[in-house]
Protein backbone atom coordinates (compact mmCIF):
# COMPACT_ATOMS: atom_id res chain seq x y z
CA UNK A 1 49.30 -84.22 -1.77
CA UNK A 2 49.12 -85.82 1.64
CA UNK A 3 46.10 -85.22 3.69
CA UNK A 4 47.56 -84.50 7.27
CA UNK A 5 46.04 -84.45 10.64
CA UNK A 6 45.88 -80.86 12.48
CA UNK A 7 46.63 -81.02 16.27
CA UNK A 8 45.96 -78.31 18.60
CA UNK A 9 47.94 -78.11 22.09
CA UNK A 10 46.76 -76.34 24.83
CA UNK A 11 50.08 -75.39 26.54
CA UNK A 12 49.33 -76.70 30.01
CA UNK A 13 51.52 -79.60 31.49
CA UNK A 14 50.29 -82.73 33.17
CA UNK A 15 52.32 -84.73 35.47
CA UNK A 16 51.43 -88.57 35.68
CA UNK A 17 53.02 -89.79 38.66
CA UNK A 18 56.28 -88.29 38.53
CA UNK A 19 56.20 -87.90 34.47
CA UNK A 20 55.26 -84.28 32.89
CA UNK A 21 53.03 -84.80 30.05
CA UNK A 22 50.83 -82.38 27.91
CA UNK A 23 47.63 -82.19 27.93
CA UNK A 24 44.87 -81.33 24.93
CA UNK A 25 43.36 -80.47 22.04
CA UNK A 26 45.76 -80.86 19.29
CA UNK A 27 45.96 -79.65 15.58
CA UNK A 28 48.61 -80.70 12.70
CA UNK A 29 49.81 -77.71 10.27
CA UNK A 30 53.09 -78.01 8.43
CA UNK A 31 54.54 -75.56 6.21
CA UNK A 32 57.61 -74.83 4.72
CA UNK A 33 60.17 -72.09 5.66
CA UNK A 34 62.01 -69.56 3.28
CA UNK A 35 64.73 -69.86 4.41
CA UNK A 36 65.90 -67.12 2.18
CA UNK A 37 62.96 -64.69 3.44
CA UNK A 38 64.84 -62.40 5.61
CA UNK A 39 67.85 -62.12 3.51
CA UNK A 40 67.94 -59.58 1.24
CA UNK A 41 67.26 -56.18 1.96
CA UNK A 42 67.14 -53.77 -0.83
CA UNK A 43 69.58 -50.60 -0.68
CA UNK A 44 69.14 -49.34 -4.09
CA UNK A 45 66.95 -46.38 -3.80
CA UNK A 46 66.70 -46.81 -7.42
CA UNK A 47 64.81 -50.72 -6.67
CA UNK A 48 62.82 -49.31 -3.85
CA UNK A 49 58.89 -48.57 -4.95
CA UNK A 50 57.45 -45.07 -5.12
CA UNK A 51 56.10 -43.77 -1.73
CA UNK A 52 58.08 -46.57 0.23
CA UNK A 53 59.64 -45.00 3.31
CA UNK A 54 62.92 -46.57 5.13
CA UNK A 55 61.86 -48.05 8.53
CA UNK A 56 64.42 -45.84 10.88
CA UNK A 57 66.89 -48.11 12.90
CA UNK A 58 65.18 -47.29 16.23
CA UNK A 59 62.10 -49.15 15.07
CA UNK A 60 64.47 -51.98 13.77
CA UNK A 61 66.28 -52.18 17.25
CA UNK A 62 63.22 -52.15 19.60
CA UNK A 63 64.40 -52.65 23.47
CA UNK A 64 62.83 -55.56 25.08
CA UNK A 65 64.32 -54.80 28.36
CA UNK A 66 61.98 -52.99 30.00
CA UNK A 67 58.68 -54.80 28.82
CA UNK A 68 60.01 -58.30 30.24
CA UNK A 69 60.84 -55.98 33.59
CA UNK A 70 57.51 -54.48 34.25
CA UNK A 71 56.17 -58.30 33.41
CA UNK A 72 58.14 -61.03 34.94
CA UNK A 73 57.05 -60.40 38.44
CA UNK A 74 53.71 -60.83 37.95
CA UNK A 75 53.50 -64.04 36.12
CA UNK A 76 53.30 -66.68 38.22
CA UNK A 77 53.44 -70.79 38.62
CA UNK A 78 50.32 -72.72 38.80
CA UNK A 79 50.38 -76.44 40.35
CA UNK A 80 47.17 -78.49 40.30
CA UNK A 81 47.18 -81.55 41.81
CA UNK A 82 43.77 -84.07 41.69
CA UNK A 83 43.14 -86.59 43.60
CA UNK A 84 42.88 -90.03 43.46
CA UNK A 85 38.83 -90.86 42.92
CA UNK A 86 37.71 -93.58 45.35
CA UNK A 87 35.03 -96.14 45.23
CA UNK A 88 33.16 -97.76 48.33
CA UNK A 89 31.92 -100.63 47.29
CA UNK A 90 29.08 -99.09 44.94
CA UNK A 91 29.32 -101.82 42.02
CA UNK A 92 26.03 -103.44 43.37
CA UNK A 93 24.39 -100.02 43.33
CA UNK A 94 21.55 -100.29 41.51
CA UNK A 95 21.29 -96.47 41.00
CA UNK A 96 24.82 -96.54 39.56
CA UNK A 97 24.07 -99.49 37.54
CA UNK A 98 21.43 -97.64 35.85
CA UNK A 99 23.72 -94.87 34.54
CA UNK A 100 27.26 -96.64 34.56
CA UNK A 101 26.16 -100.51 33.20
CA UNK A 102 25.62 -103.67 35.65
CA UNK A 103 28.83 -105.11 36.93
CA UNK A 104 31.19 -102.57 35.79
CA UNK A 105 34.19 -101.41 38.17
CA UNK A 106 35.04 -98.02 37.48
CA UNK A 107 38.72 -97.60 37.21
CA UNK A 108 41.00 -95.37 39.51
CA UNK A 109 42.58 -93.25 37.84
CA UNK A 110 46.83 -92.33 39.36
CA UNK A 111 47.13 -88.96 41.16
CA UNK A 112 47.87 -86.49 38.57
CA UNK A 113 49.61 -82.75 38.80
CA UNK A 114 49.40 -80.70 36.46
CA UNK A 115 51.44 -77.35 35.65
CA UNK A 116 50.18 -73.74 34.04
CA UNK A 117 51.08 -70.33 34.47
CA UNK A 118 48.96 -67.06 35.40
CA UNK A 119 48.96 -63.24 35.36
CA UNK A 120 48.29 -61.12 38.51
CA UNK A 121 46.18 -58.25 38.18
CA UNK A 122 45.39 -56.89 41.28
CA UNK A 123 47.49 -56.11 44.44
CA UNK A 124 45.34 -58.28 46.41
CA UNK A 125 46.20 -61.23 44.69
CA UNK A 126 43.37 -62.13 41.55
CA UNK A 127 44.90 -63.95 38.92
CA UNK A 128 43.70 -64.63 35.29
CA UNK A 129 45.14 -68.04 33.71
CA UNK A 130 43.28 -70.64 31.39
CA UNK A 131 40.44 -72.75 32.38
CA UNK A 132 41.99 -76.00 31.42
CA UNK A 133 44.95 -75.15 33.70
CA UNK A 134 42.83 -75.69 36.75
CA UNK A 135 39.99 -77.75 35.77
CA UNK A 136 39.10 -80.28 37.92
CA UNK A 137 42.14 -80.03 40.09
CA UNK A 138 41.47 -80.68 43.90
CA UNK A 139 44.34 -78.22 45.22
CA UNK A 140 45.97 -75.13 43.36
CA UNK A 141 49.66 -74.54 44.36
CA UNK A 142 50.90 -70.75 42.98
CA UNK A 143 54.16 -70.01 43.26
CA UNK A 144 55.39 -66.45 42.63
CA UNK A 145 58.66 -65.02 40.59
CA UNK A 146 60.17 -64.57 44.00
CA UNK A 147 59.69 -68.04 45.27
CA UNK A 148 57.04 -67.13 47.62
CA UNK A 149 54.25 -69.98 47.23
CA UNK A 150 50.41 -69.85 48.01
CA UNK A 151 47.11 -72.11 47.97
CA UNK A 152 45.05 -70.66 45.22
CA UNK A 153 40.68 -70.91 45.36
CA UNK A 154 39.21 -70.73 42.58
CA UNK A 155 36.63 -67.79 42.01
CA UNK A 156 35.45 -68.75 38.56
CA UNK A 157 35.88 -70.47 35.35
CA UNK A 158 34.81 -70.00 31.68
CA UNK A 159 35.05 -73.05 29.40
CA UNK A 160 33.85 -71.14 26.64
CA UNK A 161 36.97 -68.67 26.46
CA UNK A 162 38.88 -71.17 28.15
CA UNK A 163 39.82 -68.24 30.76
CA UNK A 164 39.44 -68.96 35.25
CA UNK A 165 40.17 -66.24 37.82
CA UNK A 166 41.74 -67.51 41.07
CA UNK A 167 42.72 -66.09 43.99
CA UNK A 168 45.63 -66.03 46.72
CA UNK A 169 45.65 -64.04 50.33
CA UNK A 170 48.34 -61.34 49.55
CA UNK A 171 48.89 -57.99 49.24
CA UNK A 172 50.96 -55.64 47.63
CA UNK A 173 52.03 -58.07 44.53
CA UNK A 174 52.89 -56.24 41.45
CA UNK A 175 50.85 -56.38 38.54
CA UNK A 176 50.79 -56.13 34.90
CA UNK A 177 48.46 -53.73 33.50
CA UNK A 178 45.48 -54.48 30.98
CA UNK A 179 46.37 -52.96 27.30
CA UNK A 180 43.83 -52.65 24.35
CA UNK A 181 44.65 -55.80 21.85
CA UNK A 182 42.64 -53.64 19.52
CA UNK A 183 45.30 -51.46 19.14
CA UNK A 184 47.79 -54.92 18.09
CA UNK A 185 48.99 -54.13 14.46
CA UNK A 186 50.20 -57.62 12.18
CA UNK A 187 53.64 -57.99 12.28
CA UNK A 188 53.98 -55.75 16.10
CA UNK A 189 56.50 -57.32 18.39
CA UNK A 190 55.26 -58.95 21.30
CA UNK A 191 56.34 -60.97 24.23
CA UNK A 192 55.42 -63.97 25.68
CA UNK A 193 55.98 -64.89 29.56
CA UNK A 194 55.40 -68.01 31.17
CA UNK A 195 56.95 -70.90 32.53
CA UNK A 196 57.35 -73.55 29.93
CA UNK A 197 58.23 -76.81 31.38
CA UNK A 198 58.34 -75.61 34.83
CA UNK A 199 61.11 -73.01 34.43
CA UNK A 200 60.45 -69.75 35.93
CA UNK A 201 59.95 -66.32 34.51
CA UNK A 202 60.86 -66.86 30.93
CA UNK A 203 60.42 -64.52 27.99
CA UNK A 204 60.15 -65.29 24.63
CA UNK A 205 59.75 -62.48 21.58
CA UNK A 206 58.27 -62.48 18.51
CA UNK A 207 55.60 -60.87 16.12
CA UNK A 208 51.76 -60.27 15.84
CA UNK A 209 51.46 -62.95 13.02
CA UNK A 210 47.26 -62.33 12.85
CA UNK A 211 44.32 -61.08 14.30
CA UNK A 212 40.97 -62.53 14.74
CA UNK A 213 42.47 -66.34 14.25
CA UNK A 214 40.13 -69.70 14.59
CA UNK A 215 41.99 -73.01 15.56
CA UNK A 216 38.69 -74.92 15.31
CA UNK A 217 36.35 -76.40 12.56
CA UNK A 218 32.95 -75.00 13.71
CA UNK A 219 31.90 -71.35 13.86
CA UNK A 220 28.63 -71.76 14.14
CA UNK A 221 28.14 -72.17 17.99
CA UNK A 222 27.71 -68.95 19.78
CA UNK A 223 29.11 -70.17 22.97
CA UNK A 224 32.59 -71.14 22.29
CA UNK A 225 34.16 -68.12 21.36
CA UNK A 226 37.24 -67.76 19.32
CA UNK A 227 39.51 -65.15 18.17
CA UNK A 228 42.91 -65.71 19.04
CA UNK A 229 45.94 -63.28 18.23
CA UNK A 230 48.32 -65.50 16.30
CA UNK A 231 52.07 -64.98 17.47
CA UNK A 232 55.41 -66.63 16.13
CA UNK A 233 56.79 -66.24 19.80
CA UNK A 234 57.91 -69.54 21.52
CA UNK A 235 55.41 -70.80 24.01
CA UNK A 236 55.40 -74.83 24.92
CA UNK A 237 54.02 -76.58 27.46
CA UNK A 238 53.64 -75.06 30.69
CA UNK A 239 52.96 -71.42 29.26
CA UNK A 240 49.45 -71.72 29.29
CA UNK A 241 47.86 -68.90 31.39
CA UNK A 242 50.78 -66.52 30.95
CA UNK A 243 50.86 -62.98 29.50
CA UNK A 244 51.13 -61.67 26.15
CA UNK A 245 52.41 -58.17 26.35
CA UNK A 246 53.42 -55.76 23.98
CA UNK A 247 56.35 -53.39 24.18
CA UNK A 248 54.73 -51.50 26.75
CA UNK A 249 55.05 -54.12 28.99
CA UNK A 250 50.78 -54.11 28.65
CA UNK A 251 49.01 -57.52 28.81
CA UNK A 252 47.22 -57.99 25.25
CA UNK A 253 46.65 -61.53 25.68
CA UNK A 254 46.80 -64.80 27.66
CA UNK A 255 48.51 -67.25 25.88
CA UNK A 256 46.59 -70.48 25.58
CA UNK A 257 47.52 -73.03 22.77
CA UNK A 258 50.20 -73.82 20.36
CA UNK A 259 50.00 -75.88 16.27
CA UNK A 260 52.75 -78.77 16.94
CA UNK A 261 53.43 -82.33 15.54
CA UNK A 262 55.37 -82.88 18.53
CA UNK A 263 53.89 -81.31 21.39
CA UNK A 264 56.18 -78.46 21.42
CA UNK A 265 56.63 -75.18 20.14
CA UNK A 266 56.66 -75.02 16.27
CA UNK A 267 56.32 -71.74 15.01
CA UNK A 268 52.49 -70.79 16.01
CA UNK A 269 50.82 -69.80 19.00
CA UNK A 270 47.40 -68.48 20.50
CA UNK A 271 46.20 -66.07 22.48
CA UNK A 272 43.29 -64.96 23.91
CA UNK A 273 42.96 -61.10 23.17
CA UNK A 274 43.05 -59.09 26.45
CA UNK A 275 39.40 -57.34 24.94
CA UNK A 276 37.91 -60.70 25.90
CA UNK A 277 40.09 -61.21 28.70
CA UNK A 278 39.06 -58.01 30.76
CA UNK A 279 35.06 -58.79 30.52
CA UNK A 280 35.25 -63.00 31.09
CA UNK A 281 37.57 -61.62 34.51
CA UNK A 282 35.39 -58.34 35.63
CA UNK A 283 31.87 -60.68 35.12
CA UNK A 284 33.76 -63.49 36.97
CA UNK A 285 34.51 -61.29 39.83
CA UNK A 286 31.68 -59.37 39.95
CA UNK A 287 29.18 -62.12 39.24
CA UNK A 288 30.38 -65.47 39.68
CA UNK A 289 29.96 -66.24 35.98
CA UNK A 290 30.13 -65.05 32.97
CA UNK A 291 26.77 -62.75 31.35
CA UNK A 292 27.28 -63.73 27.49
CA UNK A 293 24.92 -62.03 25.31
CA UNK A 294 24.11 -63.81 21.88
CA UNK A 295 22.32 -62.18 18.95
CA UNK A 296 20.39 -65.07 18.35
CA UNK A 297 22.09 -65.87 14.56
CA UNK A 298 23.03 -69.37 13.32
CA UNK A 299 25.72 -68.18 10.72
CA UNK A 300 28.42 -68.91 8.03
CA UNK A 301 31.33 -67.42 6.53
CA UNK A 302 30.95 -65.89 3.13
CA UNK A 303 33.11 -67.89 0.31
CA UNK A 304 33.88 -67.70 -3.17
CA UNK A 305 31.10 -70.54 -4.02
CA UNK A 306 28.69 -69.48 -1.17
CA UNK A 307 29.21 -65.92 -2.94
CA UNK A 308 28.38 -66.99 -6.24
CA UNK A 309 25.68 -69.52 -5.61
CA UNK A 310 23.66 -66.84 -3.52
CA UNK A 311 24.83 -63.87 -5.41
CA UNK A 312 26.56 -61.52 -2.60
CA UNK A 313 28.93 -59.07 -4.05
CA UNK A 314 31.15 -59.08 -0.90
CA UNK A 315 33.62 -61.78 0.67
CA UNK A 316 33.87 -60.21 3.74
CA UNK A 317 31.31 -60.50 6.84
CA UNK A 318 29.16 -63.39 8.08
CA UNK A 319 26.10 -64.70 6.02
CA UNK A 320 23.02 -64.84 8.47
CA UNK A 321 22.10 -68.69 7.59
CA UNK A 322 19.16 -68.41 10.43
CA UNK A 323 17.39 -66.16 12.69
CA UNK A 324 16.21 -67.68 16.22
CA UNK A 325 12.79 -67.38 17.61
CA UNK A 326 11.97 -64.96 19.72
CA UNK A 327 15.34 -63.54 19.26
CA UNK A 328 17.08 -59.97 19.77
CA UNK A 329 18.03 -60.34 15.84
CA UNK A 330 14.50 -61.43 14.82
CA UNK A 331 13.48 -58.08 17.13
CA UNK A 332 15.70 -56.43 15.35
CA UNK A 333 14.84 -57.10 12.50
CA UNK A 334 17.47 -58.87 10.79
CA UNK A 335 16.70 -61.40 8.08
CA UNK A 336 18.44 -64.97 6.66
CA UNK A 337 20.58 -63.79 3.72
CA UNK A 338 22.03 -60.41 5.22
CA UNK A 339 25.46 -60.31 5.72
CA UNK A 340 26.52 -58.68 8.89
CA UNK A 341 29.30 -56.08 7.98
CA UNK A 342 30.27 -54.20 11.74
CA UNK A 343 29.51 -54.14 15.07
CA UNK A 344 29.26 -50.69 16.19
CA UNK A 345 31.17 -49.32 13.23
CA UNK A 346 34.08 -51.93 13.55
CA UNK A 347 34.26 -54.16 10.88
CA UNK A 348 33.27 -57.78 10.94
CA UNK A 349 35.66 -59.66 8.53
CA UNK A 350 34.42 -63.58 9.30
CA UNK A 351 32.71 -65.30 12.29
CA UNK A 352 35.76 -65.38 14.98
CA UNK A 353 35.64 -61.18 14.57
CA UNK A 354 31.71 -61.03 14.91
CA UNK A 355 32.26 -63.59 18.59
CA UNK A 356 34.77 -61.55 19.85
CA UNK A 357 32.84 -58.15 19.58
CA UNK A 358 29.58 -59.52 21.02
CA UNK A 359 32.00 -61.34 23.40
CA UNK A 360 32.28 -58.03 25.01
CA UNK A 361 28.70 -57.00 25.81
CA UNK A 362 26.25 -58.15 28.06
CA UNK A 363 22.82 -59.30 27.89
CA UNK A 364 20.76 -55.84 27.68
CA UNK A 365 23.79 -53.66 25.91
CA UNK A 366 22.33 -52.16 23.11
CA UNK A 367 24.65 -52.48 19.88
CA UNK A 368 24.30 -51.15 15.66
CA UNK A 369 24.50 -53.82 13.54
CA UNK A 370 25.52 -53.15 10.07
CA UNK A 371 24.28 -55.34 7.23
CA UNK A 372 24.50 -55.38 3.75
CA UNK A 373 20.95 -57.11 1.81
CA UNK A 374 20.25 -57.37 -1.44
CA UNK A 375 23.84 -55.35 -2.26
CA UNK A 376 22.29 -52.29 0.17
CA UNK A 377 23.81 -51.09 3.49
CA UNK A 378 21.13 -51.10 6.59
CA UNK A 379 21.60 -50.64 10.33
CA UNK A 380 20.03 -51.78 12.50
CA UNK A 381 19.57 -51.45 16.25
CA UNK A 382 19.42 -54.36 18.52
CA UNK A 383 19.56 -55.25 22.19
CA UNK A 384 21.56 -58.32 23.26
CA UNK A 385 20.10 -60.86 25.02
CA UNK A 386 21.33 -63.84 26.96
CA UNK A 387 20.88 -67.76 26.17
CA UNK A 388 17.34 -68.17 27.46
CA UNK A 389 16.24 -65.07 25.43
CA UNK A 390 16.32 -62.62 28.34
CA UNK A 391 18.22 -59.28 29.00
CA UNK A 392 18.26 -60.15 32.86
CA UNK A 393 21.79 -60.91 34.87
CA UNK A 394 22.62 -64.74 35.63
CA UNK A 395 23.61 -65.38 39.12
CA UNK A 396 26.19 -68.39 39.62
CA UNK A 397 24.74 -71.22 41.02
CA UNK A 398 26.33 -71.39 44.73
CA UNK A 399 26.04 -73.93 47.36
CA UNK A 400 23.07 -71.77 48.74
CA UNK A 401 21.21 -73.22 45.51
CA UNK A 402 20.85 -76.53 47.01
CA UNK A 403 18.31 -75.19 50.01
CA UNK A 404 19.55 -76.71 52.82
CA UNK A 405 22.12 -77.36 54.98
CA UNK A 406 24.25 -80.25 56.51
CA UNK A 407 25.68 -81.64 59.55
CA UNK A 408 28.66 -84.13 60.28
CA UNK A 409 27.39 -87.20 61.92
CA UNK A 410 28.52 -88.06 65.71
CA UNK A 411 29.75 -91.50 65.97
CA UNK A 412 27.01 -92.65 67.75
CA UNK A 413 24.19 -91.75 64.80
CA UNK A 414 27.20 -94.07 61.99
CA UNK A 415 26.81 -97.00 64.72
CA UNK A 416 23.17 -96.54 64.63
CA UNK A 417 22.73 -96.49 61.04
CA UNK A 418 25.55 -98.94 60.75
CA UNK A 419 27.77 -96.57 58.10
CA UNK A 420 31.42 -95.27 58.24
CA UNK A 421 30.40 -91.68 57.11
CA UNK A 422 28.36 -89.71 56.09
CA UNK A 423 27.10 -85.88 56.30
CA UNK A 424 22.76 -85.47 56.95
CA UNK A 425 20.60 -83.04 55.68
CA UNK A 426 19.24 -80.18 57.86
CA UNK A 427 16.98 -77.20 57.57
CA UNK A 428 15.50 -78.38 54.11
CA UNK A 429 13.79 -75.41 52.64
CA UNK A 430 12.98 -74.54 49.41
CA UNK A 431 15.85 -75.38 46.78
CA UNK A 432 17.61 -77.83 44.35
CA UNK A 433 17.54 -80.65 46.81
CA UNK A 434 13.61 -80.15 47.83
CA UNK A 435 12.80 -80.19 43.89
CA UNK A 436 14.63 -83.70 43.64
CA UNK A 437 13.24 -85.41 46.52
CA UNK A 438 14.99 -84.87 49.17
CA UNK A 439 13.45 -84.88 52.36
CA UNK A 440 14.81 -83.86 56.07
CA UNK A 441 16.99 -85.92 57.95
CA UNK A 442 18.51 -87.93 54.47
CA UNK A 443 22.34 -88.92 55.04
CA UNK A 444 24.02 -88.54 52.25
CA UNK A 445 27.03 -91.40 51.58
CA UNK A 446 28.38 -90.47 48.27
CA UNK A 447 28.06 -88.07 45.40
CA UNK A 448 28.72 -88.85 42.04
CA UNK A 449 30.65 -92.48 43.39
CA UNK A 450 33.05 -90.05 46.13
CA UNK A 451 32.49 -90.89 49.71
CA UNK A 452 31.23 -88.31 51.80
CA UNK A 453 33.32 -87.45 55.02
CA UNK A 454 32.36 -84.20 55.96
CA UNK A 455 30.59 -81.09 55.34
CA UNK A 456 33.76 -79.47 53.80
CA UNK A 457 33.55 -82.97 51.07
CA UNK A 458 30.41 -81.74 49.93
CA UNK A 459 31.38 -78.24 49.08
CA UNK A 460 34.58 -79.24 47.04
CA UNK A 461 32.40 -81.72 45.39
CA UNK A 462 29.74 -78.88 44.61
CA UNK A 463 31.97 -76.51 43.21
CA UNK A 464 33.85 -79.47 41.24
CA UNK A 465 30.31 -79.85 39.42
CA UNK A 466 29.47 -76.42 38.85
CA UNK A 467 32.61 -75.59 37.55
CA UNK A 468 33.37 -79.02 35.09
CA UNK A 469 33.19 -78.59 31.22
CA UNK A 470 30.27 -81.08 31.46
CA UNK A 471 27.08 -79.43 29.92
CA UNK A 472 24.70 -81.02 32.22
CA UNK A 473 26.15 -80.57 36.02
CA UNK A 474 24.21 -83.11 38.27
CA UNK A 475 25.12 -84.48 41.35
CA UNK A 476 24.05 -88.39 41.44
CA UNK A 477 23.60 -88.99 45.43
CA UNK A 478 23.28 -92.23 47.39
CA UNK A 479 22.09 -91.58 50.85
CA UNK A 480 20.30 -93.31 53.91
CA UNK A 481 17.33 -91.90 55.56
CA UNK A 482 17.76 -92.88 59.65
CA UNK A 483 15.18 -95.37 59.37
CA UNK A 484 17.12 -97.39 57.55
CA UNK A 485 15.60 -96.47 53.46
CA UNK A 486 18.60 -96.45 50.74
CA UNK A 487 17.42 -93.87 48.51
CA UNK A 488 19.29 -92.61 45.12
CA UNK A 489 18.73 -89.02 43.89
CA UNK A 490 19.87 -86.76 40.91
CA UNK A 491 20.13 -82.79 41.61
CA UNK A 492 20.49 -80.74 38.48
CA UNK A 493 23.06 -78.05 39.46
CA UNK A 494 22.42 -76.31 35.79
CA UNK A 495 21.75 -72.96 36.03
């Protein structure tokens, strides 16, 4: 049998120029249809097994209509557009040197534009869509069902659910209202509604194909979360960010990424469940960022070998393969070798189930944990706690961080100092930029190899940082004090 390749595609476009292209992650699955599947439906009372009841025809014939009504005005276009990155003659740098190599000329990369879709859910105009729709983009065009377009800010961004919340200045837009993707059955129809490609408002159907899915290798990280409702409904490039709504017309999910060989829509699709969905957006809003709680558990999903090597009597639940110091699970209680069973009664069938129930607290929530050790139930109580081993709220990191702020230089202090631009430190106090070195007065020329124009360049070049996929956010300064002194500095912006 051939080993193949899986491909995932995150259904966002890129444009290149004037050429749409996808972007992504990409996985490979093939499988082959029965064609015959559908075919035959059995009449015969006499062929039909006991207790089996007929499925009426108003079940068979569901009505569409309305759903894709209450929907299609409130999924919207997304444009991103980045620009250009430009160089000022920093290739002799010897503080770039250090962390790019001696003599190398970093490459400038074409304007690119990039196209998504989102889901308003509030009047006022907050939208959810993915993170990789609008990462890194410079300006965010959104562009609603009835033409109407809008510059979108971003308020913030989630790499680890791959969900962002922007916002337009609007009012009255109409909405589409949160449902409970707990309640999703396998094999419930369902609707996707995007814009694939670019085209506007269009819906796709199909069926709840599973619950609780992984598209990824590793399940052991307790950042990236994923449990993704599976879904045979057409999405392709340029649906990412849109709805997922049942026949309600309720948003269940956002879609996000597709299986493909080609690039295009091939039977599968992904979407985030709208139980994840609704506490990523209300911490984004409310916070900044998002307040994950972890239980402090390196685990593994229980297989036939694992199960008969270690002797569990159960193939469903996650194996606890280590318990972190200092912990809410070592608190707790909880040992290497249980198996973790439910989360507050619900059941935990394998890893991507156990991340998207303690997706949904925060640090401090206190939660039962069922386990199952040496072939006897326990529960256990535990309180969540956050990455650093705390039950205390993160704030985002926001341009007040830096402690201090900054001035645009009059033409007659660049002809003193002999520079083109520039933007100078002021009212240095404690902060980010004290902590690195900084000191009063320091002109700052570029950050992270981007020249410096203005105060405004600064604060689109601070939120690029703090909002990047990068897992160390620093901001790599050159700078002049007025005497004359090139000085090179590194600010951590991590949190």
């Amino acid at each position: 049998m051939m080993n193949r390749t899986k491909q995932i595609l995150m259904v966002s476009a890129t444009v290149v120029g004037t050429c749409l292209a996808t972007s992504a992650i990409m996985y490979h699955y093939m499988k082959k249809y029965d064609e015959n599947s559908n075919d035959t439906y059995l009449q015969n009372e006499y062929a039909m097994p006991t207790g089996y009841t007929p499925v009426s025809q108003r079940a068979i014939e569901t009505d569409f209509t309305q759903a894709a009504e209450n929907t299609v005005n409130a999924v919207v276009s997304i444009r991103t557009l980045t620009a250009t990155a430009q160089s000022a003659g920093r290739f002799n740098d010897p503080f770039l040197e250090f962390f790019f190599g001696p003599g190398r000329v970093q490459p400038q990369p074409q304007p690119r534009a990039g196209l998504g879709s989102g889901v308003i859910i509030s009047p006022d105009g907050y939208i959810v869509t993915n993170n990789h729709v609008i990462s890194g983009a410079d300006k965010i065009e959104v562009t609603l069902n009835d033409n109407r377009s809008f510059n979108g800010r971003i308020i913030g961004a989630d790499p680890n659910t791959d969900l962002a919340l922007i916002k337009i200045e609007a009012e009255g837009l109409p909405v589409v209202q949160f449902g409970n993707s707990d309640d999703l059955k396998v094999g419930e129809w369902v609707l996707a509604v995007g814009n694939p490609f670019g085209l506007t408002s269009t819906v796709t159907a199909g069926i709840v194909s599973a619950k609780a899915r992984r598209i990824s290798d590793n399940m052991t990280n307790q950042m990236g979360i994923e449990s993704f409702i599976q879904t045979d409904a057409a999405v392709n490039p340029g649906n990412s960010g849109g709805a997922l709504v049942n026949t309600n017309g309720e948003l269940v999910g956002i879609n996000t990424a597709i299986f493909s060989e080609t690039g295009n829509y091939a039977g599968y699709s992904f979407a985030i469940p709208s139980s994840i969905v609704s506490k990523v957006i209300a911490d984004l809003r409310q916070y900044g960022t998002v307040q994950r709680a972890v239980m402090g558990i390196g685990f593994q999903e229980i297989t036939s070998a694992m199960a008969k090597e270690k002797g569990i009597d159960v193939l469903e639940g996650v194996y606890v393969g280590e318990v972190y110091d200092l912990s809410a699970a070592m608190e707790a209680g909880i040992e290497i070798g249980d198996i973790v069973t439910a989360i507050n009664g619900v059941k935990i069938k394998n890893g991507a189930a156990l991340q998207e129930q303690i997706s949904r607290y925060r640090p401090g929530d206190k939660i039962k944990v069922s386990i199952r050790r040496n072939n006897k139930e326990l529960e256990k109580s535990l309180t969540l706690r956050n990455s650093q081993g705390s039950t205390e709220m993160k704030k985002a990191v926001g341009f007040g961080s830096l402690g201090t702020s900054f001035k645009d230089l009059t033409r007659q202090q660049m002809q003193e100092m002999n520079i083109r631009s520039g933007v100078q430190v002021v009212g240095l106090k404690d902060g980010k930029f004290k902590d690195a070195g900084i000191r009063e007065g320091f002109v700052i020329l570029e950050v992270n190899g981007q020249n410096i124009r203005s105060v405004n360049d600064m604060e689109s070049i601070f939120d690029s940082i703090v909002r990047s996929n990068q897992t160390r956010k620093v901001m790599f300064i050159t700078g002049i004090y007025p005497t004359g002194k090139i000085m090179y500095y590194a600010v951590d912006l991590s949190e």
